[in-house]
N, C-alpha and C. Protein backbone atom coordinates (compact mmCIF):
# COMPACT_ATOMS: atom_id res chain seq x y z
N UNK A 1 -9.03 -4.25 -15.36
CA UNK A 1 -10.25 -3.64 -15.81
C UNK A 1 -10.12 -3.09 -17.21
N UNK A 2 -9.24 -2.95 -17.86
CA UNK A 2 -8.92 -2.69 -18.81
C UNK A 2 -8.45 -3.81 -19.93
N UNK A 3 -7.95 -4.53 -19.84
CA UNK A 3 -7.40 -5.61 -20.32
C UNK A 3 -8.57 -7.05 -20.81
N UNK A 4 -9.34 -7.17 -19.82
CA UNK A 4 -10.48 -7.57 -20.32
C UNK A 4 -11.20 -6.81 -21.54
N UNK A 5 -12.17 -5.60 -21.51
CA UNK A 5 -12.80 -4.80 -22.26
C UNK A 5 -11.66 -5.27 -23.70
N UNK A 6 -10.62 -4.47 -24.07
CA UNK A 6 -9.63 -4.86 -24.84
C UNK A 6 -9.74 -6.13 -25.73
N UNK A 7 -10.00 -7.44 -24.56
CA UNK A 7 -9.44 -8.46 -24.92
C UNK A 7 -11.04 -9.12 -25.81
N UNK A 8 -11.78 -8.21 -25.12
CA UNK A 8 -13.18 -8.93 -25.55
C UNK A 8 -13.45 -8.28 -27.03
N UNK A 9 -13.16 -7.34 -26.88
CA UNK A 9 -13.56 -6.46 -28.28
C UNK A 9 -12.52 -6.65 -29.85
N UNK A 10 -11.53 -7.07 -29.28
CA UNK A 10 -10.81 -8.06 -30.58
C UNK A 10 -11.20 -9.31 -30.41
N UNK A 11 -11.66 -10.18 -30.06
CA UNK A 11 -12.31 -11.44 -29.94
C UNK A 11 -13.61 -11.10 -30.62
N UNK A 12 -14.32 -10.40 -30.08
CA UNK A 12 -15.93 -10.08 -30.72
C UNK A 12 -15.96 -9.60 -32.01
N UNK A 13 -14.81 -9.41 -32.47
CA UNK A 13 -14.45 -8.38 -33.85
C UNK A 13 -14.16 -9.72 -35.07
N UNK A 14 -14.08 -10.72 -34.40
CA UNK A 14 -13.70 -11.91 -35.36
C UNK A 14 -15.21 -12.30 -35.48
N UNK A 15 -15.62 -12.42 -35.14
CA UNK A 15 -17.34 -12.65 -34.97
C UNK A 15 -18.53 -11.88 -35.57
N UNK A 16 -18.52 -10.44 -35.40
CA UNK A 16 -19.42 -9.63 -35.48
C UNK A 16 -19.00 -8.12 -36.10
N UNK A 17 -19.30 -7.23 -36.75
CA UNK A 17 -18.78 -6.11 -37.11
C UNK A 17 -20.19 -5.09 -36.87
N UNK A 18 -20.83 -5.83 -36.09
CA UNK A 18 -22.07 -4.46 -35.34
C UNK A 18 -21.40 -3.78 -34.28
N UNK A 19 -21.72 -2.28 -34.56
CA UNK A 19 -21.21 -1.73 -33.34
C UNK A 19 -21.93 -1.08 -32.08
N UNK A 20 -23.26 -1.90 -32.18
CA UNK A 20 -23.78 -1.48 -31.23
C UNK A 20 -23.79 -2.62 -30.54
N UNK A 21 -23.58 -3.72 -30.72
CA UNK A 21 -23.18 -4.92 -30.24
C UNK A 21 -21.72 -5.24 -29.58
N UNK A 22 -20.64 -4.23 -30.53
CA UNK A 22 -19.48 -4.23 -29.98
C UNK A 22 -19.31 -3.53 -29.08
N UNK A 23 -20.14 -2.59 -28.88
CA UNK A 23 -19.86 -1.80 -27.86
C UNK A 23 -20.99 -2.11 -26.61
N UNK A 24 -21.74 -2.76 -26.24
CA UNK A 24 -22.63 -3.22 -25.59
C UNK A 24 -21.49 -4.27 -24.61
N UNK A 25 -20.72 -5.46 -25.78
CA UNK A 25 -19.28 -6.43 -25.17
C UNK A 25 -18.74 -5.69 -24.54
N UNK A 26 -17.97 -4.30 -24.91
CA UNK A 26 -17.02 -3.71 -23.91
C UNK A 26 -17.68 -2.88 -23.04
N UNK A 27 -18.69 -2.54 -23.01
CA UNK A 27 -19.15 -1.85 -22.14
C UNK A 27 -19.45 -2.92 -20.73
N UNK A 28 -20.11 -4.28 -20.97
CA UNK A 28 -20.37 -5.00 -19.84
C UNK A 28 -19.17 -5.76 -19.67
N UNK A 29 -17.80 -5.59 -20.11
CA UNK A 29 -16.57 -6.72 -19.61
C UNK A 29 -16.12 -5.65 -18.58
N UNK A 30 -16.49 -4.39 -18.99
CA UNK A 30 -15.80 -3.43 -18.12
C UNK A 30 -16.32 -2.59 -17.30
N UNK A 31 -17.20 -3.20 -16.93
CA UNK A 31 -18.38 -2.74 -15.47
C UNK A 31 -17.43 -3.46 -14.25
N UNK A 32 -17.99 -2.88 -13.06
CA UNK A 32 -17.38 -3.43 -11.85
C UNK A 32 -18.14 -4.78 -11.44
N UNK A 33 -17.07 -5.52 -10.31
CA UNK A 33 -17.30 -7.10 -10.25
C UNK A 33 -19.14 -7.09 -9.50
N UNK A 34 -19.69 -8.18 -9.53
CA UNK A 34 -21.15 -8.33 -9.32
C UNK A 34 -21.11 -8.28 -7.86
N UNK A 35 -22.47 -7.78 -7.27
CA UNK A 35 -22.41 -7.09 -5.81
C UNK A 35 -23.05 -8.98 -5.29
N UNK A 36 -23.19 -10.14 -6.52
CA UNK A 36 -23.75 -11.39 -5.68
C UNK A 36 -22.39 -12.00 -5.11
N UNK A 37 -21.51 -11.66 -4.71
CA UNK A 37 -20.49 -11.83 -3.93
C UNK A 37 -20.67 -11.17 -2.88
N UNK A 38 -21.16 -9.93 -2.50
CA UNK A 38 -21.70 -9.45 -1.27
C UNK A 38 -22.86 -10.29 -0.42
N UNK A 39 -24.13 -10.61 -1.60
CA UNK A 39 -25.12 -11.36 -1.11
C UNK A 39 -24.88 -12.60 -0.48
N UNK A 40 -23.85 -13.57 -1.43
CA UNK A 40 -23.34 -14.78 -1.01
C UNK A 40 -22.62 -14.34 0.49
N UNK A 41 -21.79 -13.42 0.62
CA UNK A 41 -20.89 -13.55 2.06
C UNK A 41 -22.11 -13.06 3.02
N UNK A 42 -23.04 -12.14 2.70
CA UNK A 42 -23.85 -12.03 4.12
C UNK A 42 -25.06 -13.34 4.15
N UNK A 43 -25.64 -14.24 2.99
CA UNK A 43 -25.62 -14.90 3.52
C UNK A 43 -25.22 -16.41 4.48
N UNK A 44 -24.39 -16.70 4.33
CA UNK A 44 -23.10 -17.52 5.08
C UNK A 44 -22.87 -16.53 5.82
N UNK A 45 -22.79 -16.27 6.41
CA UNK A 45 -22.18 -15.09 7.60
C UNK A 45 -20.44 -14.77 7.44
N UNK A 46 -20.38 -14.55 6.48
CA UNK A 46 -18.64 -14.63 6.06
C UNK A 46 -18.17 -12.98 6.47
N UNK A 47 -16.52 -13.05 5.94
CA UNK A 47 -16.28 -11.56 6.24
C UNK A 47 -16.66 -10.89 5.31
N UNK A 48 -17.86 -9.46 5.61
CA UNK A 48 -18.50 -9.01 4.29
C UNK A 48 -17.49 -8.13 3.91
N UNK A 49 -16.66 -7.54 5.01
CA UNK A 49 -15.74 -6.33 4.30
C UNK A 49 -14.78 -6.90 3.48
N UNK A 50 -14.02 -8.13 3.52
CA UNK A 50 -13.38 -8.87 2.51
C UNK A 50 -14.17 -8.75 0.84
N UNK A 51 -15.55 -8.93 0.71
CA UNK A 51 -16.10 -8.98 -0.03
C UNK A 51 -16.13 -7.61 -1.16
N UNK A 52 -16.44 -6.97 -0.07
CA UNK A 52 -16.72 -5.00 0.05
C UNK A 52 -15.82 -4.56 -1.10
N UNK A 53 -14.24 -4.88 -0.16
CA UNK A 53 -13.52 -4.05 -0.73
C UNK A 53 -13.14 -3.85 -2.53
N UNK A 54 -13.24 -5.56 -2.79
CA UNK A 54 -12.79 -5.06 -4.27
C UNK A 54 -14.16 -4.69 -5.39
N UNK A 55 -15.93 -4.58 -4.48
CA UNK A 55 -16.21 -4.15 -5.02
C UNK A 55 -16.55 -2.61 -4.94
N UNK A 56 -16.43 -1.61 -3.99
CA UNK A 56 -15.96 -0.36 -3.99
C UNK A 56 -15.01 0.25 -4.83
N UNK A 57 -13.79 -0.58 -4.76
CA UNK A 57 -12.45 -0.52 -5.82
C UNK A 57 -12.48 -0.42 -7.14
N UNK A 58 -13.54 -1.47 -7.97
CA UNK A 58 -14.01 -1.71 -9.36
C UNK A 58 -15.11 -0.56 -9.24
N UNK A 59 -15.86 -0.16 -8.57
CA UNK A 59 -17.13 0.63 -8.59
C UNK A 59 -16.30 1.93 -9.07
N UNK A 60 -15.71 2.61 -7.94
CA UNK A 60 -15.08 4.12 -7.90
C UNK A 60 -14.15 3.67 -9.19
N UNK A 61 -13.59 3.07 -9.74
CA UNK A 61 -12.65 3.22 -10.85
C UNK A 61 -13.64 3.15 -12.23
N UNK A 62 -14.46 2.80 -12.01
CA UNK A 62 -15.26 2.84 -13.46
C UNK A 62 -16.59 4.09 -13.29
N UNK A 63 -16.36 4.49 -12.58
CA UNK A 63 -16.89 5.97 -12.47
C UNK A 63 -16.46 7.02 -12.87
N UNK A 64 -15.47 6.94 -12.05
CA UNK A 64 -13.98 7.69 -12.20
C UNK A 64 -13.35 8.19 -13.26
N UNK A 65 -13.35 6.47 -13.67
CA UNK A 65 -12.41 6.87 -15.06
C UNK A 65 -12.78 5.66 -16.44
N UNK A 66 -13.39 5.04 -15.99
CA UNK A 66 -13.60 4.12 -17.23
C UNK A 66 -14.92 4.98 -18.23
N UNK A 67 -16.03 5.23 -17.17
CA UNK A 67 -17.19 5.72 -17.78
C UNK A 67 -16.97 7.13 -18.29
N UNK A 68 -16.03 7.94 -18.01
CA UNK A 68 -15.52 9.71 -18.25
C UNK A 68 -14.73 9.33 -19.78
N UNK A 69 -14.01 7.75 -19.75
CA UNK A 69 -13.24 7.55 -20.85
C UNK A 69 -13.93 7.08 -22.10
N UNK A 70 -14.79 6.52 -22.09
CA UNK A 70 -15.61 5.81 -22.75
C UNK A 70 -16.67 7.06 -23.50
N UNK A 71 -17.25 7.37 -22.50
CA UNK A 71 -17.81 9.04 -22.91
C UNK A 71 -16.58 9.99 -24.36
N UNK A 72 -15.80 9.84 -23.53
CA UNK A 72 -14.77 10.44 -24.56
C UNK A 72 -14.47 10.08 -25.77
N UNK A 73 -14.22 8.81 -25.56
CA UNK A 73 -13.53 7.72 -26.90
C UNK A 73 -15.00 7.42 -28.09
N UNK A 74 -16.23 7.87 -27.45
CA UNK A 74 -17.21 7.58 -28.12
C UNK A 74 -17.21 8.60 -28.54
N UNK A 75 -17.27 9.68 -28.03
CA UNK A 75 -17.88 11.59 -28.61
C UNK A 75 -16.69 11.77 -29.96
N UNK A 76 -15.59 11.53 -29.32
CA UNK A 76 -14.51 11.88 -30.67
C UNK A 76 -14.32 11.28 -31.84
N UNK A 77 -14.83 9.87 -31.57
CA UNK A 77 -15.54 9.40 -32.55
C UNK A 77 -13.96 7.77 -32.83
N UNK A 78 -13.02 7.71 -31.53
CA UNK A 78 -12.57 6.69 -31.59
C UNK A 78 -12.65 5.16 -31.83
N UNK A 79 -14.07 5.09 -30.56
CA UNK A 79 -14.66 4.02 -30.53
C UNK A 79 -15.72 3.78 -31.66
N UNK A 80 -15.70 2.91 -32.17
CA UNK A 80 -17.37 2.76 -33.34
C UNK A 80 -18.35 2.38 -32.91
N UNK A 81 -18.84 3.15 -31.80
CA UNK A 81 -20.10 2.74 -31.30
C UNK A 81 -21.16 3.76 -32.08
N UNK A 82 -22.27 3.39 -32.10
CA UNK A 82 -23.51 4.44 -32.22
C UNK A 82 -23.57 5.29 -31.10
């Protein structure tokens, strides 16, 4: 979850030097995985808690601590976002 965001924002940096754009890239590489992996397993009747778990896992960690960090790295003025 980290390593992506990272990986996207030196990639996007060869490309673009907006930072409301750069920060828009790391903000959506580093959201939790899409809940249409839930939709897909309930409909196929699959195991939904298989599904569940790693998106609870990505959810509570970017609550937690990605979005508290990001808050931070923006206010102090690390990140170059607007």
């Amino acid at each position: 979850m980290v390593l992506t965001p990272l990986a996207s924002y030196f990639l996007a940096l060869c490309f673009t030097s907006d930072p409301v754009l750069l920060g828009t890239i790391v903000i959506v590489m580093a959201t939790p995985c899409a809940i249409n992996a839930l939709i897909t397993e309930r409909l196929y009747d699959l195991n939904v808690n298989l599904a569940m778990a790693p998106f609870i896992t990505t959810q509570l960690l970017y609550i937690l601590i990605l979005y508290p960090a990001f808050y931070l790295l923006v206010s102090w003025g690390y990140l170059p976002f607007k």
